[in-house]
C-alpha atoms as a PDB file:
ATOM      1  CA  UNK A   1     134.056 -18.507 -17.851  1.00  0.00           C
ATOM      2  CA  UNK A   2     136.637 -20.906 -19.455  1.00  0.00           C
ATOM      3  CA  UNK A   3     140.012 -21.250 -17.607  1.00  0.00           C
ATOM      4  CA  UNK A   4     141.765 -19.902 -20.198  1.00  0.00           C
ATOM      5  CA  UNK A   5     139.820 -16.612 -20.233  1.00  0.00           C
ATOM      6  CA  UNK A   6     140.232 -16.088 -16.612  1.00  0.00           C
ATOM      7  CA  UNK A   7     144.281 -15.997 -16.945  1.00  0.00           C
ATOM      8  CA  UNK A   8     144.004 -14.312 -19.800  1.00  0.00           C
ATOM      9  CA  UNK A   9     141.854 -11.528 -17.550  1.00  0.00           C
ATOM     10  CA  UNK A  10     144.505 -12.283 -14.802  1.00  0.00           C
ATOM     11  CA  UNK A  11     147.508 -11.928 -16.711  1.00  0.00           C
ATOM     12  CA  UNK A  12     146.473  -8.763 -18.145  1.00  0.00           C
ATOM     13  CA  UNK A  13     145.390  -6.899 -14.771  1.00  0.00           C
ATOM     14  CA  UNK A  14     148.996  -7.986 -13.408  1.00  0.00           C
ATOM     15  CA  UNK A  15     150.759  -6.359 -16.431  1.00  0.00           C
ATOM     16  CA  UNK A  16     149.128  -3.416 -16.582  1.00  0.00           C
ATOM     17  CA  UNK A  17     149.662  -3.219 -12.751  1.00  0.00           C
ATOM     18  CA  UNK A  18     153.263  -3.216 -13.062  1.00  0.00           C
ATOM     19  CA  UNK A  19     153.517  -0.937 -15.969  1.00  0.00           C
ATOM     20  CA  UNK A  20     151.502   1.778 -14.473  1.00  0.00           C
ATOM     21  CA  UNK A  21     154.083   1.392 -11.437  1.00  0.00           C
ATOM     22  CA  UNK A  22     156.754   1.653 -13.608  1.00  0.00           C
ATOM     23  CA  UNK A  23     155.044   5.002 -15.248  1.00  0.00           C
ATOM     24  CA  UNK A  24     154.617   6.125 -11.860  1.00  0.00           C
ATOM     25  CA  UNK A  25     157.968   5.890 -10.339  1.00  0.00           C
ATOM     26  CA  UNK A  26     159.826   6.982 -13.674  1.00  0.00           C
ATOM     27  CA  UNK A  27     157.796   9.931 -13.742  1.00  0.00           C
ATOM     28  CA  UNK A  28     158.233  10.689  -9.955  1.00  0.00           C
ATOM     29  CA  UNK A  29     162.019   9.888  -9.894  1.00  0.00           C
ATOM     30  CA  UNK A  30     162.944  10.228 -13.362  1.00  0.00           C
ATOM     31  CA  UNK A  31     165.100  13.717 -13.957  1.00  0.00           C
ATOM     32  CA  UNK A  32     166.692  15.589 -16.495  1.00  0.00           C
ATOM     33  CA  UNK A  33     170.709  15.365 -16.967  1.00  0.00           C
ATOM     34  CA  UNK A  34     171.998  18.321 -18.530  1.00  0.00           C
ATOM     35  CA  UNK A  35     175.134  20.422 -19.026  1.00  0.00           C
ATOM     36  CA  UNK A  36     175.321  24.197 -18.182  1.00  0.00           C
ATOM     37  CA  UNK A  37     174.801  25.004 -21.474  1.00  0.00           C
ATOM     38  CA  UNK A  38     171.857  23.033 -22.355  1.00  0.00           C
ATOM     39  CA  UNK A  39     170.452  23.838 -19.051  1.00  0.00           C
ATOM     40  CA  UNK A  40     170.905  27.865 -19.714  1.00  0.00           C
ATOM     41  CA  UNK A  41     169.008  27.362 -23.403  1.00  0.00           C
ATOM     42  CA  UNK A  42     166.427  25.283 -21.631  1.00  0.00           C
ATOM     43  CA  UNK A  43     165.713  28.330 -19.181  1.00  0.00           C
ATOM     44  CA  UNK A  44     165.574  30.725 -21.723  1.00  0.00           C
ATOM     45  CA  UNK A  45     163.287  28.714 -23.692  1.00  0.00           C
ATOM     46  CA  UNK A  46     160.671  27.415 -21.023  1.00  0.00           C
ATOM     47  CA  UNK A  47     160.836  29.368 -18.011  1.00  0.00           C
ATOM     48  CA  UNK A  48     159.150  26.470 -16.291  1.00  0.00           C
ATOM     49  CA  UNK A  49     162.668  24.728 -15.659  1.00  0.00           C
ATOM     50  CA  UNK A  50     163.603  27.032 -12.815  1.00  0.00           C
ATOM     51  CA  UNK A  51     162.723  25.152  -9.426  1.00  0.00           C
ATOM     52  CA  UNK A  52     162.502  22.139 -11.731  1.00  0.00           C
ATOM     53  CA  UNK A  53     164.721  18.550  -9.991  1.00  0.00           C
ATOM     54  CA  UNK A  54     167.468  17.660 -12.179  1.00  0.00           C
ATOM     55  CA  UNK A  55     171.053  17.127 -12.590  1.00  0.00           C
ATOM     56  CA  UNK A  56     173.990  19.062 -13.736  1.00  0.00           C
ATOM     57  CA  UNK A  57     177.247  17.869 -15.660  1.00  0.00           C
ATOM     58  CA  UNK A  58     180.012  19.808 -15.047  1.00  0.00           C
ATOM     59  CA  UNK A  59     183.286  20.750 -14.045  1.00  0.00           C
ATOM     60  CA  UNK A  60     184.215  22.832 -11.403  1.00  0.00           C
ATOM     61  CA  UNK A  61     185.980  25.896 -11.803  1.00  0.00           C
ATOM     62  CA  UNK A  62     189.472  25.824 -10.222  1.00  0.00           C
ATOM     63  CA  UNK A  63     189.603  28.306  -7.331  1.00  0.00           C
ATOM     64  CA  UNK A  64     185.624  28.645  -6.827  1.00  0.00           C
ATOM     65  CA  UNK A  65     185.304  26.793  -4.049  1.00  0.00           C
ATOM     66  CA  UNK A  66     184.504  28.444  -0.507  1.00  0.00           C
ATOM     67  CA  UNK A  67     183.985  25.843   2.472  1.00  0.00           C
ATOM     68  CA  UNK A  68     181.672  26.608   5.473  1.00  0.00           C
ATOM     69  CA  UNK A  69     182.890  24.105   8.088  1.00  0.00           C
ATOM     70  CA  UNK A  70     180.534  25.724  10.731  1.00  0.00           C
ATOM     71  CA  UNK A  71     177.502  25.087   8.686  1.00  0.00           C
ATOM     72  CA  UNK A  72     178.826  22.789   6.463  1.00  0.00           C
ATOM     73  CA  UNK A  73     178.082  24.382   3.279  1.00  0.00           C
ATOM     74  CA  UNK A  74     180.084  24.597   0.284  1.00  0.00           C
ATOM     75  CA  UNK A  75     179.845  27.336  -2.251  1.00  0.00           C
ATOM     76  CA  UNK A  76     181.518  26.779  -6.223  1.00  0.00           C
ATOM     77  CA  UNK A  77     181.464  27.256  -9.720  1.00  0.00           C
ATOM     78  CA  UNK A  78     180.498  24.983 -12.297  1.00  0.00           C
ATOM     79  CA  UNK A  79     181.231  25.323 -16.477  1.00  0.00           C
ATOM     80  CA  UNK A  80     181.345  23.479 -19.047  1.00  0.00           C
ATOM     81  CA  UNK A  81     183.413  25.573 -20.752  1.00  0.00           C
ATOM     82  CA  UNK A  82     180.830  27.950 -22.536  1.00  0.00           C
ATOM     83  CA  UNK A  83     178.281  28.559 -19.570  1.00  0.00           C
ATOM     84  CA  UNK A  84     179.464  29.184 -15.835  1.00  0.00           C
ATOM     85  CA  UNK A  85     176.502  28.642 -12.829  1.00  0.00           C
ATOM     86  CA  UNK A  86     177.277  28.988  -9.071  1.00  0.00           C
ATOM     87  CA  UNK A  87     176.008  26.071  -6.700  1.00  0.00           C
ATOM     88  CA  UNK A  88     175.429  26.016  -3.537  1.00  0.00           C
ATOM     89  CA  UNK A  89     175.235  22.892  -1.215  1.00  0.00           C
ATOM     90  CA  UNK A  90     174.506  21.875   2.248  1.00  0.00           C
ATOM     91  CA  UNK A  91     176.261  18.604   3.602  1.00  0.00           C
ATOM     92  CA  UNK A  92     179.531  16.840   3.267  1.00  0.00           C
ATOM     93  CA  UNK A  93     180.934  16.313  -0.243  1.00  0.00           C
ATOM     94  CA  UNK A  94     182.703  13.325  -1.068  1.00  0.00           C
ATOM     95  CA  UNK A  95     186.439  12.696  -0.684  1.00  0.00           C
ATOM     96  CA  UNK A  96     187.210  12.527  -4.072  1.00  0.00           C
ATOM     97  CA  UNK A  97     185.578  16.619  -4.079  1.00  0.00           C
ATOM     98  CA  UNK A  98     189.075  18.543  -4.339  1.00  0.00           C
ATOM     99  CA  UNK A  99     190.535  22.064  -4.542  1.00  0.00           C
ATOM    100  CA  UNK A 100     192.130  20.233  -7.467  1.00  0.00           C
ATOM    101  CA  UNK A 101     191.966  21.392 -10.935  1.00  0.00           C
ATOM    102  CA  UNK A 102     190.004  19.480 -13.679  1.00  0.00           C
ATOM    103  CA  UNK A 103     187.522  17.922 -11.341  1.00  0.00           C
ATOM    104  CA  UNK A 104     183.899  16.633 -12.901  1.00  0.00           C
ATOM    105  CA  UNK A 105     180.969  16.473 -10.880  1.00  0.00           C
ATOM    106  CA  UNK A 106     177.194  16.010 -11.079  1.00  0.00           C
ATOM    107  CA  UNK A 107     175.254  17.516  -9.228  1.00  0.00           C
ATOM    108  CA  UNK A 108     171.637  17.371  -8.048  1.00  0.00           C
ATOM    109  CA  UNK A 109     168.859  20.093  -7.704  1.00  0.00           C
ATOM    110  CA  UNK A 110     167.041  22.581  -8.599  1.00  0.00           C
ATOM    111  CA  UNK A 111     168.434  25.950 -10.398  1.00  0.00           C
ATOM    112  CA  UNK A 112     166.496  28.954  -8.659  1.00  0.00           C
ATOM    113  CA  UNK A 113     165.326  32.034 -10.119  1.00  0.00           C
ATOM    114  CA  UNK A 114     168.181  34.006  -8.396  1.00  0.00           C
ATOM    115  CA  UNK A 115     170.552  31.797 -10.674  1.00  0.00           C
ATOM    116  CA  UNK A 116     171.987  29.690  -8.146  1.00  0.00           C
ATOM    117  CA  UNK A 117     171.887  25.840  -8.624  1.00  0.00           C
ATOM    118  CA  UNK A 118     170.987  25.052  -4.829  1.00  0.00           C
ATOM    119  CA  UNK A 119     172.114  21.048  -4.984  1.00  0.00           C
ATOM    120  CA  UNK A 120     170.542  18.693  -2.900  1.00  0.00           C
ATOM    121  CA  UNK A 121     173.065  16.277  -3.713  1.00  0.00           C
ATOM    122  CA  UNK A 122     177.145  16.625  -5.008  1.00  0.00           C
ATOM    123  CA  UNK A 123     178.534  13.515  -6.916  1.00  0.00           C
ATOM    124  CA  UNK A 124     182.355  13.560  -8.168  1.00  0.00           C
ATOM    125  CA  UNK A 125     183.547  11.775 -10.425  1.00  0.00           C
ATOM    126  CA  UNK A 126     186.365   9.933  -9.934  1.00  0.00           C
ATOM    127  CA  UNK A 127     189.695   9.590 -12.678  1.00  0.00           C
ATOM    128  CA  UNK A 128     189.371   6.012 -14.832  1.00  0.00           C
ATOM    129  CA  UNK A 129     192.513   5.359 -12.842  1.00  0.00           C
ATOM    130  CA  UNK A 130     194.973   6.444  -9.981  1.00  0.00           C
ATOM    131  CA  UNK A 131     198.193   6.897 -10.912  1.00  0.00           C
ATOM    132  CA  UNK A 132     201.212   6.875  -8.214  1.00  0.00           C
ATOM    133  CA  UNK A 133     202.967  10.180  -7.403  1.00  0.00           C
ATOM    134  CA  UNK A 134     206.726  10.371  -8.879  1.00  0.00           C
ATOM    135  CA  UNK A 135     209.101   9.570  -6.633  1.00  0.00           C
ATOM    136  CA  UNK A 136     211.816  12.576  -6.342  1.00  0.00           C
END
């Protein structure tokens, strides 16, 4: 076999090693972002997205959430203005998570038959900028 043929044969094992990898792992961690909305005509569609790993955009809805400190979950709304979904989450939220109105978040999980989005993980997004308060 010439030299050349053997890194040709070389070359092309390593490539097609690495894409199947990359097939692999974006298939495994790869997951659907989706508003409320989108999410609701998905599930009516294809029932097959209940219990299905993916993430939410959203805001949520001002007054909606109900802290657990005992067992440290935390029960709220989400919307994006045309489709509401309750989520519940286990774990501490991050700092920037608020009783505060107009907060987005994104969360991650899995939206059960019951209707609840049961989040694995709670993401909020933070303003472009911080303004300081007014001085009186």
């Amino acid at each position: 076999m010439k030299p050349g043929t053997k890194f040709l044969l070389g070359a092309t094992i390593i490539v097609g090693s690495v894409a199947l990898l990359m097939a692999q792992g974006v298939k495994q961690f790869g997951q659907y972002s989706l508003t409320p909305t989108e999410l609701a005509a998905k599930t009516a569609a294809d029932p097959t997205f209940y219990d299905l790993g993916l993430k939410m955009n959203a805001k949520v809805v001002p007054g909606s959430v109900r802290r657990d400190a005992a067992s440290q979950t935390i029960d709220f709304r989400v919307t994006d203005g045309a489709q509401t979904y309750p989520v519940t989450y286990r774990g501490l939220v991050p700092d920037t998570f608020t009783d505060a109105d107009d907060i987005e978040v994104i969360v991650e999980g899995r939206l059960g038959r019951d209707g609840v989005f049961h989040a694995t993980d709670v993401l909020a997004k933070c303003g472009s900028r911080y303004e300081a308060v007014p001085k009186a």
